[in-house]
PDB file of N, CA and C in Angstrom:
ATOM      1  N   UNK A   1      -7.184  16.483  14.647  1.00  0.00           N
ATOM      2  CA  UNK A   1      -8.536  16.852  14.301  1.00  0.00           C
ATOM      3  C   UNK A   1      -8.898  16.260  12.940  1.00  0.00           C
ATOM      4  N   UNK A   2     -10.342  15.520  12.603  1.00  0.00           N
ATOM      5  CA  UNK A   2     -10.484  14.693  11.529  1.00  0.00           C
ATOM      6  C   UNK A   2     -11.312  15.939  10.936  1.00  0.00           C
ATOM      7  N   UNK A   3     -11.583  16.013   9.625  1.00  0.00           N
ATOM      8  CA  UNK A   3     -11.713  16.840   8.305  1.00  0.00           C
ATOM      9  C   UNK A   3     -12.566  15.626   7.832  1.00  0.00           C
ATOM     10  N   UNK A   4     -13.699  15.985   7.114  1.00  0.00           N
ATOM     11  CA  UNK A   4     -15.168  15.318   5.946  1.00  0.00           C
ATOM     12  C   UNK A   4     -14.059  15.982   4.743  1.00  0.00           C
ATOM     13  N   UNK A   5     -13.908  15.113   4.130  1.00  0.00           N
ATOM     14  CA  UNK A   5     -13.450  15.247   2.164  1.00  0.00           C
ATOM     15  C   UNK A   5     -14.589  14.438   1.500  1.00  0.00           C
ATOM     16  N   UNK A   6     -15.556  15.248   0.790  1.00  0.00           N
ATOM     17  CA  UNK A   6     -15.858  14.783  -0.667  1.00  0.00           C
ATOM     18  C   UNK A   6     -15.003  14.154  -1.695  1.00  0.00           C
ATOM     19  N   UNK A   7     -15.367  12.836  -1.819  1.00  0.00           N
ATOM     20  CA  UNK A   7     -14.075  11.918  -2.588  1.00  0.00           C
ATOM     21  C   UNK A   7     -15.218  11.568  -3.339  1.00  0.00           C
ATOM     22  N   UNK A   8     -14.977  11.239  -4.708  1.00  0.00           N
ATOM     23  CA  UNK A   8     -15.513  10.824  -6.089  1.00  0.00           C
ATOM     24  C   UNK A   8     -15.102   9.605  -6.251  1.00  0.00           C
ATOM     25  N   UNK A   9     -15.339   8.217  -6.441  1.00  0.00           N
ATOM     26  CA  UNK A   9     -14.793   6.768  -6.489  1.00  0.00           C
ATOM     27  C   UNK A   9     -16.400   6.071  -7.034  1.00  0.00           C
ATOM     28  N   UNK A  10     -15.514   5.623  -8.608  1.00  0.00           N
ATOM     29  CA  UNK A  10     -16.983   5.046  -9.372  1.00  0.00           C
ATOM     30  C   UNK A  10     -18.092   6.040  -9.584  1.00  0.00           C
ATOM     31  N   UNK A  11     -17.849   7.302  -9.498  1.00  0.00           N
ATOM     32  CA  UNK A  11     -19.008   8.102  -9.804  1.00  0.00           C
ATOM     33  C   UNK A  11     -19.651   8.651  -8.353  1.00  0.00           C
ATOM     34  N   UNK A  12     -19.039   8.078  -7.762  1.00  0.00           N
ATOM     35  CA  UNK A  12     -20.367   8.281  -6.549  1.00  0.00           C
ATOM     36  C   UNK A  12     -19.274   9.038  -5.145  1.00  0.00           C
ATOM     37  N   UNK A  13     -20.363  10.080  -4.916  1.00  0.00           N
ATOM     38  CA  UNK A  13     -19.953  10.966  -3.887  1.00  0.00           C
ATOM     39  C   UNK A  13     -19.451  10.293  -2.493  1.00  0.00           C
ATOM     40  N   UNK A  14     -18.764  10.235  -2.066  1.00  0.00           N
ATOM     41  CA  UNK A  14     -18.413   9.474  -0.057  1.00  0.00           C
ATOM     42  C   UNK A  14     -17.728  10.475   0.048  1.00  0.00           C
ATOM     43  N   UNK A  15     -18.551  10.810   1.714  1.00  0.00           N
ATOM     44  CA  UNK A  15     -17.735  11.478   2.860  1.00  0.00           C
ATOM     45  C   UNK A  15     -16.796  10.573   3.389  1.00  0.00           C
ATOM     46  N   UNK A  16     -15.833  11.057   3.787  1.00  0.00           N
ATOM     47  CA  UNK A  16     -14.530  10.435   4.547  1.00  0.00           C
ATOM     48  C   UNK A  16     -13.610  11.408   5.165  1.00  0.00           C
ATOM     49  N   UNK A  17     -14.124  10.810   6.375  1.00  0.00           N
ATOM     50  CA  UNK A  17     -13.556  11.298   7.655  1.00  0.00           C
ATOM     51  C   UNK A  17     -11.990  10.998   7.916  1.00  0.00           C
ATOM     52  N   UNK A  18     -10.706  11.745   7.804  1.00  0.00           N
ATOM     53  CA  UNK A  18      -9.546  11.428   8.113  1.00  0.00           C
ATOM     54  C   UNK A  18      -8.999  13.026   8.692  1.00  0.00           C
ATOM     55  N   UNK A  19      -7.714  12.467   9.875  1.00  0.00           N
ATOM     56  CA  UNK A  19      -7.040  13.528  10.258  1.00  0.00           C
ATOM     57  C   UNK A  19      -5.178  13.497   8.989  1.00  0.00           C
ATOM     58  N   UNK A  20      -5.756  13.203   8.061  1.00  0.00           N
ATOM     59  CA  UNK A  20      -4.376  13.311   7.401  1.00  0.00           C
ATOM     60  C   UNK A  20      -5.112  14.666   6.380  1.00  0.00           C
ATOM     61  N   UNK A  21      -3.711  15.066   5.840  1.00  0.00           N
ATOM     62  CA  UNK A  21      -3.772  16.532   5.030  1.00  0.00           C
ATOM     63  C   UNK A  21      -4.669  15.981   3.807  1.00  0.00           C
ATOM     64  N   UNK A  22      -5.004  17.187   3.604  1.00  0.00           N
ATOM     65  CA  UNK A  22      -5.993  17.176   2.105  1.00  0.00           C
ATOM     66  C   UNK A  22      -5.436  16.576   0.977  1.00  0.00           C
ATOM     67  N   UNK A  23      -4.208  16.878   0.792  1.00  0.00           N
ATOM     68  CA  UNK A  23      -2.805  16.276  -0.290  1.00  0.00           C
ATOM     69  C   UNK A  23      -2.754  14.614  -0.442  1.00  0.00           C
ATOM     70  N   UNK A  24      -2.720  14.601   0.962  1.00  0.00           N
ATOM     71  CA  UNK A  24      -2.756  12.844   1.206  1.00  0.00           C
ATOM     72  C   UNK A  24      -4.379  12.097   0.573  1.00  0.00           C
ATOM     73  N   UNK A  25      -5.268  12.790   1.515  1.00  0.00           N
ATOM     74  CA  UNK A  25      -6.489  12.319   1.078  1.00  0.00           C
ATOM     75  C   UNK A  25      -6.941  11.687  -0.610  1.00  0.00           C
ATOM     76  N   UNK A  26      -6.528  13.445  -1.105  1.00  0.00           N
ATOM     77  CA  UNK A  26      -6.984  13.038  -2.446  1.00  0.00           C
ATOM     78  C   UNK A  26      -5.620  12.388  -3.329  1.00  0.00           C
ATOM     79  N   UNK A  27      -4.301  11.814  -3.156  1.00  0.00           N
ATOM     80  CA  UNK A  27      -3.409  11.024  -3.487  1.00  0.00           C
ATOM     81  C   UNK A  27      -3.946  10.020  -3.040  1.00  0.00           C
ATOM     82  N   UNK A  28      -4.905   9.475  -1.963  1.00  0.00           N
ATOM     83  CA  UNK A  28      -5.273   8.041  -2.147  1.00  0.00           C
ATOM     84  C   UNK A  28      -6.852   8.178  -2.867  1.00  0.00           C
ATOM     85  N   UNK A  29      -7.025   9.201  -3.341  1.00  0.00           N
ATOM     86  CA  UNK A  29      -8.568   8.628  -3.813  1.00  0.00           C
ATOM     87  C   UNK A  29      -8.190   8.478  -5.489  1.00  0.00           C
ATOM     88  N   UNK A  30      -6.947   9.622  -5.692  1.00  0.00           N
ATOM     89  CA  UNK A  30      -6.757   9.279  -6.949  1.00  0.00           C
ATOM     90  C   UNK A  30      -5.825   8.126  -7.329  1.00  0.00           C
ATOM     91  N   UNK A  31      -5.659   7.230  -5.952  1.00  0.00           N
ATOM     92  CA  UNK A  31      -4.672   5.756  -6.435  1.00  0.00           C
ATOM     93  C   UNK A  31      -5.727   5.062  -6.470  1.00  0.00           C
ATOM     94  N   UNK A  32      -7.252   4.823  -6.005  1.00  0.00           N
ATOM     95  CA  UNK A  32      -8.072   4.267  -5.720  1.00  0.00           C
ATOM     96  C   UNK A  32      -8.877   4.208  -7.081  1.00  0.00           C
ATOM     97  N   UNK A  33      -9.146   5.265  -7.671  1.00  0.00           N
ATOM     98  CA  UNK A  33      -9.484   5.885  -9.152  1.00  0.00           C
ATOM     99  C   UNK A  33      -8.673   5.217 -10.239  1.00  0.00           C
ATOM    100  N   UNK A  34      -7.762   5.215 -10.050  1.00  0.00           N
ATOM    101  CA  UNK A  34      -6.845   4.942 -10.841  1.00  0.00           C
ATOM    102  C   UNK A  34      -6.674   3.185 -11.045  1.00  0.00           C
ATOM    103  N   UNK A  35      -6.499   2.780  -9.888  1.00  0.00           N
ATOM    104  CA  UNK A  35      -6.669   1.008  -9.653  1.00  0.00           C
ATOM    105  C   UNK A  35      -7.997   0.688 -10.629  1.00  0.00           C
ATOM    106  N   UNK A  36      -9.156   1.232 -10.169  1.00  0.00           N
ATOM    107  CA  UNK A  36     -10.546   0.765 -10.275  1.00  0.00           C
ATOM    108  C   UNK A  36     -10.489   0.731 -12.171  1.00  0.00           C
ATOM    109  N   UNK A  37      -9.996   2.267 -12.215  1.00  0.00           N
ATOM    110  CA  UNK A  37     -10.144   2.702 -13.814  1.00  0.00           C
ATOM    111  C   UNK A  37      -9.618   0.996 -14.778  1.00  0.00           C
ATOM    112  N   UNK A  38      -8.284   0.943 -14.117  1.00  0.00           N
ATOM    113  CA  UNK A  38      -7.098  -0.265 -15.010  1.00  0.00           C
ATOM    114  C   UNK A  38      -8.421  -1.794 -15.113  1.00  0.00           C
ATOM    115  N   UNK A  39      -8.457  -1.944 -13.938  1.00  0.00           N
ATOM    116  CA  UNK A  39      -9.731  -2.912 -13.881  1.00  0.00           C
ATOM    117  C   UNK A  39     -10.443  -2.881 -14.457  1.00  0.00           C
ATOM    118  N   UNK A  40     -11.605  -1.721 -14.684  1.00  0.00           N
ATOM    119  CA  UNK A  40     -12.573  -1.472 -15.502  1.00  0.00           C
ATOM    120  C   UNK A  40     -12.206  -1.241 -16.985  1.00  0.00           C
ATOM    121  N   UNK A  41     -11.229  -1.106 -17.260  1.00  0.00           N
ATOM    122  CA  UNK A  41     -10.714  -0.959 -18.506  1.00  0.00           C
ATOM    123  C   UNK A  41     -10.301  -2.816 -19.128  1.00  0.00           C
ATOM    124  N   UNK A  42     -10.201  -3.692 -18.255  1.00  0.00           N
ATOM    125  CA  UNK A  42      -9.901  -4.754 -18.580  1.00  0.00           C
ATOM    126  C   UNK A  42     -10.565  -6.090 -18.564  1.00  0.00           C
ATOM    127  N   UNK A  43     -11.944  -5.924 -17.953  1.00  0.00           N
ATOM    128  CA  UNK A  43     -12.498  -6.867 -17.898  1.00  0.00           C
ATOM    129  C   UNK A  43     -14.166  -6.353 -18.840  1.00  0.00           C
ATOM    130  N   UNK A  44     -14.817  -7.095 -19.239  1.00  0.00           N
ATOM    131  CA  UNK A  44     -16.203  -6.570 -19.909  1.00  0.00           C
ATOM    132  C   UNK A  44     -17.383  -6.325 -19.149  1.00  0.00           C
ATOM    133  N   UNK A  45     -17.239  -6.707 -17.862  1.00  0.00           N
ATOM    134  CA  UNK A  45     -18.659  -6.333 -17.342  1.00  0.00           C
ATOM    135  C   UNK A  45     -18.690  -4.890 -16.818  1.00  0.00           C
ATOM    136  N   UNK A  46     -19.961  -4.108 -16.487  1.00  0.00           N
ATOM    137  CA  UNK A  46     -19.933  -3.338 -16.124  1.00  0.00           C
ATOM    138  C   UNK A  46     -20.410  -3.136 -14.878  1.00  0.00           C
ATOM    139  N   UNK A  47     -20.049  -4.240 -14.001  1.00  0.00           N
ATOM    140  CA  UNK A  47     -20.594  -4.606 -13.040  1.00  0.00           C
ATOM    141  C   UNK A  47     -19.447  -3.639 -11.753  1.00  0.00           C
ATOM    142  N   UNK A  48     -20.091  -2.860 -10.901  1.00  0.00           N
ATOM    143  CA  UNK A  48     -19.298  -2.060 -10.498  1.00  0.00           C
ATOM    144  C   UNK A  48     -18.537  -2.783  -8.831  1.00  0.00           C
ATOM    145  N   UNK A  49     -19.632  -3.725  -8.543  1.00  0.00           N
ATOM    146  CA  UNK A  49     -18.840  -4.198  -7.323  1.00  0.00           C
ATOM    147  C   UNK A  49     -17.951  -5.512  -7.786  1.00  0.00           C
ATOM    148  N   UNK A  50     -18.027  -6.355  -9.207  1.00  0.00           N
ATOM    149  CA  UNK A  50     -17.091  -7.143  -9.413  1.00  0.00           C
ATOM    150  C   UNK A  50     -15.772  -6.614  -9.145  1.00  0.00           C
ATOM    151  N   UNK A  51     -15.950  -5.255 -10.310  1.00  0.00           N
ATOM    152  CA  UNK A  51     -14.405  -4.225 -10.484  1.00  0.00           C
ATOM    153  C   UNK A  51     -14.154  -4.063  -8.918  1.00  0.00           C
ATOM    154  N   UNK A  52     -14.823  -3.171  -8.126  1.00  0.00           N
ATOM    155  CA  UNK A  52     -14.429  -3.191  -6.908  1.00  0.00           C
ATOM    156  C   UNK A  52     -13.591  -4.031  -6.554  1.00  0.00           C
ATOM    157  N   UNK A  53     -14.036  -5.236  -6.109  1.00  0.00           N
ATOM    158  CA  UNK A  53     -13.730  -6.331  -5.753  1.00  0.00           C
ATOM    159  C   UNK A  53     -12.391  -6.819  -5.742  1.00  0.00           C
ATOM    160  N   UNK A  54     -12.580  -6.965  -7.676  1.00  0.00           N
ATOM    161  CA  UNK A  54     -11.442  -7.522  -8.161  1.00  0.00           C
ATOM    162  C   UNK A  54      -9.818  -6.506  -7.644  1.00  0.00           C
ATOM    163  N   UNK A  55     -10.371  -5.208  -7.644  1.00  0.00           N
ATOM    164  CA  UNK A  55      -9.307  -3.793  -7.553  1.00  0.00           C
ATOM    165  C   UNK A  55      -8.639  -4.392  -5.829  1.00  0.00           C
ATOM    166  N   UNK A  56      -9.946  -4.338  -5.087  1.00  0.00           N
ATOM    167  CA  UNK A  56      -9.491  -4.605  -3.645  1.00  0.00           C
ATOM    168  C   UNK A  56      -8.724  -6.404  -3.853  1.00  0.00           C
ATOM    169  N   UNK A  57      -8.980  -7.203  -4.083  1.00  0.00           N
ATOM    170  CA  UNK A  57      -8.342  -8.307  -4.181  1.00  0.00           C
ATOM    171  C   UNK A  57      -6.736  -8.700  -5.021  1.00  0.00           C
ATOM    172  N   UNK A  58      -6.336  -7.546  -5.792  1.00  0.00           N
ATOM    173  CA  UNK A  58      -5.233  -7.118  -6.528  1.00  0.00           C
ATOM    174  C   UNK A  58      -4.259  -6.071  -5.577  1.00  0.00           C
ATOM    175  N   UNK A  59      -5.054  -5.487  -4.821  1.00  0.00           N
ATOM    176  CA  UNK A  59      -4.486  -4.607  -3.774  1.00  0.00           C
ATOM    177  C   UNK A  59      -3.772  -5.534  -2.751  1.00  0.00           C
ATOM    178  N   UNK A  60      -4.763  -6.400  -2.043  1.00  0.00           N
ATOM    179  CA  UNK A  60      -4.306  -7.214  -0.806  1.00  0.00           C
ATOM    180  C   UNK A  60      -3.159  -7.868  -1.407  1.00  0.00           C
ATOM    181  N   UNK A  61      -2.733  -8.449  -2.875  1.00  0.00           N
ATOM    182  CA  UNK A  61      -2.035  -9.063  -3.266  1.00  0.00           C
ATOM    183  C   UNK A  61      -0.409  -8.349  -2.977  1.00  0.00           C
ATOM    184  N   UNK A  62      -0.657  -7.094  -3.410  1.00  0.00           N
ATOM    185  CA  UNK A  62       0.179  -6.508  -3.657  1.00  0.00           C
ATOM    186  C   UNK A  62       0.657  -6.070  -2.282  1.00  0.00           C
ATOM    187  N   UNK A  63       0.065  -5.250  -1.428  1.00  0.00           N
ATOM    188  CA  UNK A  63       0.226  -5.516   0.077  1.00  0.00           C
ATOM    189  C   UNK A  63       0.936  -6.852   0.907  1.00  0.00           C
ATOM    190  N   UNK A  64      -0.059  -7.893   0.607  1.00  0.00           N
ATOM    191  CA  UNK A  64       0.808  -9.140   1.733  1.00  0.00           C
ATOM    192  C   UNK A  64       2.258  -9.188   0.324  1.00  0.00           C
ATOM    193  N   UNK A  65       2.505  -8.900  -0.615  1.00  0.00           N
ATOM    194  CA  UNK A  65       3.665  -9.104  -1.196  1.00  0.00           C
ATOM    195  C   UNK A  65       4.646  -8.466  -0.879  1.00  0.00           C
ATOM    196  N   UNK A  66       4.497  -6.988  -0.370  1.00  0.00           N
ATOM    197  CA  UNK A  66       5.380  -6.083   0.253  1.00  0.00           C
ATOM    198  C   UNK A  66       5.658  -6.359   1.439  1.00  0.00           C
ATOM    199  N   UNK A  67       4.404  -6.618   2.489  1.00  0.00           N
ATOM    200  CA  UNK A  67       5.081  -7.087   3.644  1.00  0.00           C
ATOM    201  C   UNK A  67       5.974  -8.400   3.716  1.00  0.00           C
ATOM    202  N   UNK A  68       6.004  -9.484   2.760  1.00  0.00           N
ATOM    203  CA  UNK A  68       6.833 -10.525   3.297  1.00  0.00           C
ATOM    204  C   UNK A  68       8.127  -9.860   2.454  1.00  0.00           C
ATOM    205  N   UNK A  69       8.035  -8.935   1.547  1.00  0.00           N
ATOM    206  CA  UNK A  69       9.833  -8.498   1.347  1.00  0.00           C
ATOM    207  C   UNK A  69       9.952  -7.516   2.314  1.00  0.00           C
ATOM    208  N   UNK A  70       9.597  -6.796   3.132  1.00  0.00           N
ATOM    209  CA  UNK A  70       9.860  -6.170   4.291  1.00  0.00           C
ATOM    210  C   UNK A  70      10.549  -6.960   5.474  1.00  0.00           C
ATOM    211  N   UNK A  71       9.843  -7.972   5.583  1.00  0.00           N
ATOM    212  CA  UNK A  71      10.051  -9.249   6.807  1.00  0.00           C
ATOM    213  C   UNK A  71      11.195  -9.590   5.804  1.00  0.00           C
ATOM    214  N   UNK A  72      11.514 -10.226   4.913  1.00  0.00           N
ATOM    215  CA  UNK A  72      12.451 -11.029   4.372  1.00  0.00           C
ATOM    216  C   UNK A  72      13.538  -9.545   3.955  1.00  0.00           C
ATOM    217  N   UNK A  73      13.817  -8.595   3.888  1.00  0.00           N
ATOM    218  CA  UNK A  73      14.440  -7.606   4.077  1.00  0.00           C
ATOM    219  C   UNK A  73      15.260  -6.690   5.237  1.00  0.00           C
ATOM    220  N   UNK A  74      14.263  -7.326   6.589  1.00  0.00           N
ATOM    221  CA  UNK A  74      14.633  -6.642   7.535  1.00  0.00           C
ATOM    222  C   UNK A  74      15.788  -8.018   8.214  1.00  0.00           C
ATOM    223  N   UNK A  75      15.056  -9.241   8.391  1.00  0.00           N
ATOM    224  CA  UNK A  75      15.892 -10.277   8.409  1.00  0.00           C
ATOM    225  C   UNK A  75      17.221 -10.345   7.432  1.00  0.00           C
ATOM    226  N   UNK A  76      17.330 -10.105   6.521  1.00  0.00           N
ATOM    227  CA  UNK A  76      18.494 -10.163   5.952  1.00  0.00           C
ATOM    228  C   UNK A  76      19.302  -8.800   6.134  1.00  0.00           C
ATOM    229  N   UNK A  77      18.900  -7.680   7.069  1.00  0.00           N
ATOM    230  CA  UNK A  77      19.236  -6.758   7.080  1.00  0.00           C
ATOM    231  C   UNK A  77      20.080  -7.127   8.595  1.00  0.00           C
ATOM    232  N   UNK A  78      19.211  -7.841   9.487  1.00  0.00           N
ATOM    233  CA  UNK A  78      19.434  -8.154  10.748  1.00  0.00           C
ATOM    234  C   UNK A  78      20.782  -9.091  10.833  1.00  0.00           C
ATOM    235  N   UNK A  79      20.859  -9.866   9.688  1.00  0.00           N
ATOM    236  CA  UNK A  79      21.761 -10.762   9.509  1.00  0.00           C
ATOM    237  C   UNK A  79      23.576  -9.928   9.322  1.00  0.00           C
ATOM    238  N   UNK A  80      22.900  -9.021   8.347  1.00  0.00           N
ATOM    239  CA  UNK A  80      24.141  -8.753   7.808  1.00  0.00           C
ATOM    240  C   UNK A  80      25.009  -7.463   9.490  1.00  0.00           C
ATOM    241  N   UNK A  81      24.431  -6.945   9.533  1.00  0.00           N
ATOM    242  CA  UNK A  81      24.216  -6.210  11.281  1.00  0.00           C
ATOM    243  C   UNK A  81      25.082  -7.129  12.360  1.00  0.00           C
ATOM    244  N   UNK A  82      24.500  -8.543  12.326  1.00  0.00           N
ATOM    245  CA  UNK A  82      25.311  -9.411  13.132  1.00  0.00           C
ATOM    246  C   UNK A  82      26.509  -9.582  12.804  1.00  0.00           C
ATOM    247  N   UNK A  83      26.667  -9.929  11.198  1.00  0.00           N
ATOM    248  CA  UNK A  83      27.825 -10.742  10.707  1.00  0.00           C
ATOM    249  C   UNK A  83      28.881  -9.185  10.861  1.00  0.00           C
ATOM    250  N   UNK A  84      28.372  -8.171  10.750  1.00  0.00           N
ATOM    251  CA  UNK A  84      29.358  -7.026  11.069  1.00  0.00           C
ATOM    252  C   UNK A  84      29.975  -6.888  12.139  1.00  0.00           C
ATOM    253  N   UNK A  85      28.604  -7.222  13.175  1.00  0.00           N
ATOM    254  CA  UNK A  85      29.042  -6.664  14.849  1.00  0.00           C
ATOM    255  C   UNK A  85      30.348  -7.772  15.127  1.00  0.00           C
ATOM    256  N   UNK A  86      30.074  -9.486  14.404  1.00  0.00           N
ATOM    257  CA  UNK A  86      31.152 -10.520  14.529  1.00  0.00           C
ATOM    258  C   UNK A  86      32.220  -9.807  14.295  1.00  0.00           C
ATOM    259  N   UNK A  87      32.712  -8.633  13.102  1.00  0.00           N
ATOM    260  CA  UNK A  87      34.030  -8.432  12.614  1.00  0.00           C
ATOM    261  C   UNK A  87      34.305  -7.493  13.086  1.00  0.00           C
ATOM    262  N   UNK A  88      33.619  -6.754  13.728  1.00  0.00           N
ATOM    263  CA  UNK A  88      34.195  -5.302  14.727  1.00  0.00           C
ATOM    264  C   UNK A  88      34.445  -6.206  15.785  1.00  0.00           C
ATOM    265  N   UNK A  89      34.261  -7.332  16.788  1.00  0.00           N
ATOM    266  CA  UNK A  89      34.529  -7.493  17.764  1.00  0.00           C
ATOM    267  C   UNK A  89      35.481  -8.194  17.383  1.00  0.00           C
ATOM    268  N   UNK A  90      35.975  -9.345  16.593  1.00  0.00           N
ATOM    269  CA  UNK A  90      37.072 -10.322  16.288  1.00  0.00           C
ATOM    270  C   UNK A  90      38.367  -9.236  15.701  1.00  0.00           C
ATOM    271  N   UNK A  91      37.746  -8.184  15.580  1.00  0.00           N
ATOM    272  CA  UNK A  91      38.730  -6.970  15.202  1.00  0.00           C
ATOM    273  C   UNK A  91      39.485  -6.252  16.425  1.00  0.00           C
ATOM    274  N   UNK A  92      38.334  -5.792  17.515  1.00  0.00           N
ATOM    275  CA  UNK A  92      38.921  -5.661  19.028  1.00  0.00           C
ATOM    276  C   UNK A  92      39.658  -6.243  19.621  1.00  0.00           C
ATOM    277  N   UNK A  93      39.356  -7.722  19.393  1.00  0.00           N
ATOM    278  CA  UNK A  93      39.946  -8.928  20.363  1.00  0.00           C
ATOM    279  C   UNK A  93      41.850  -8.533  19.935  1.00  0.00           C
ATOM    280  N   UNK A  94      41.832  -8.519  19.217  1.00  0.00           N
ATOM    281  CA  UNK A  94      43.950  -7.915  18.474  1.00  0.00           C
ATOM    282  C   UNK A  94      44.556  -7.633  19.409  1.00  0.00           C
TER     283      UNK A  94
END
């Protein structure tokens, strides 16, 4: 069942519709707050959809960066899995 949360982001009121707990909700509005704030704290304009922007374009960064160490994590995870299953079986063969 989805739940309306009043979320605060840049000043401005949005409804948002999610079936995750209230806890969760406002832990991403206050990572969202928090991103925007670092941004707005670092550049001079007060231009609110640059910051946006820039916040969401620092995000995706950080995202496709996690997924290729996930992929490059699970592969080297897959690897090491094989090179094991090699020494339990060359271990049987005795």
């Amino acid at each position: 069942m989805k739940t309306t949360y009043q979320l605060t982001v840049l000043g401005r009121e949005i409804p948002v519709r999610s079936s995750a707990p209230e806890k969760q909700v406002r832990a991403v509005e206050s990572f969202v707050n928090s991103r925007l704030d670092d941004i707005q704290n670092s550049v001079t304009t007060a231009d609110t959809h640059l910051v946006s922007l820039l916040a969401l374009l620092n995000l995706a960064e950080e995202h496709l960066k996690m997924a290729r160490n996930v992929t490059i994590g699970s592969t080297e995870l897959k690897t090491k899995v094989e090179q094991l299953l090699q020494k339990i079986d060359s271990a049987t063969d005795l």
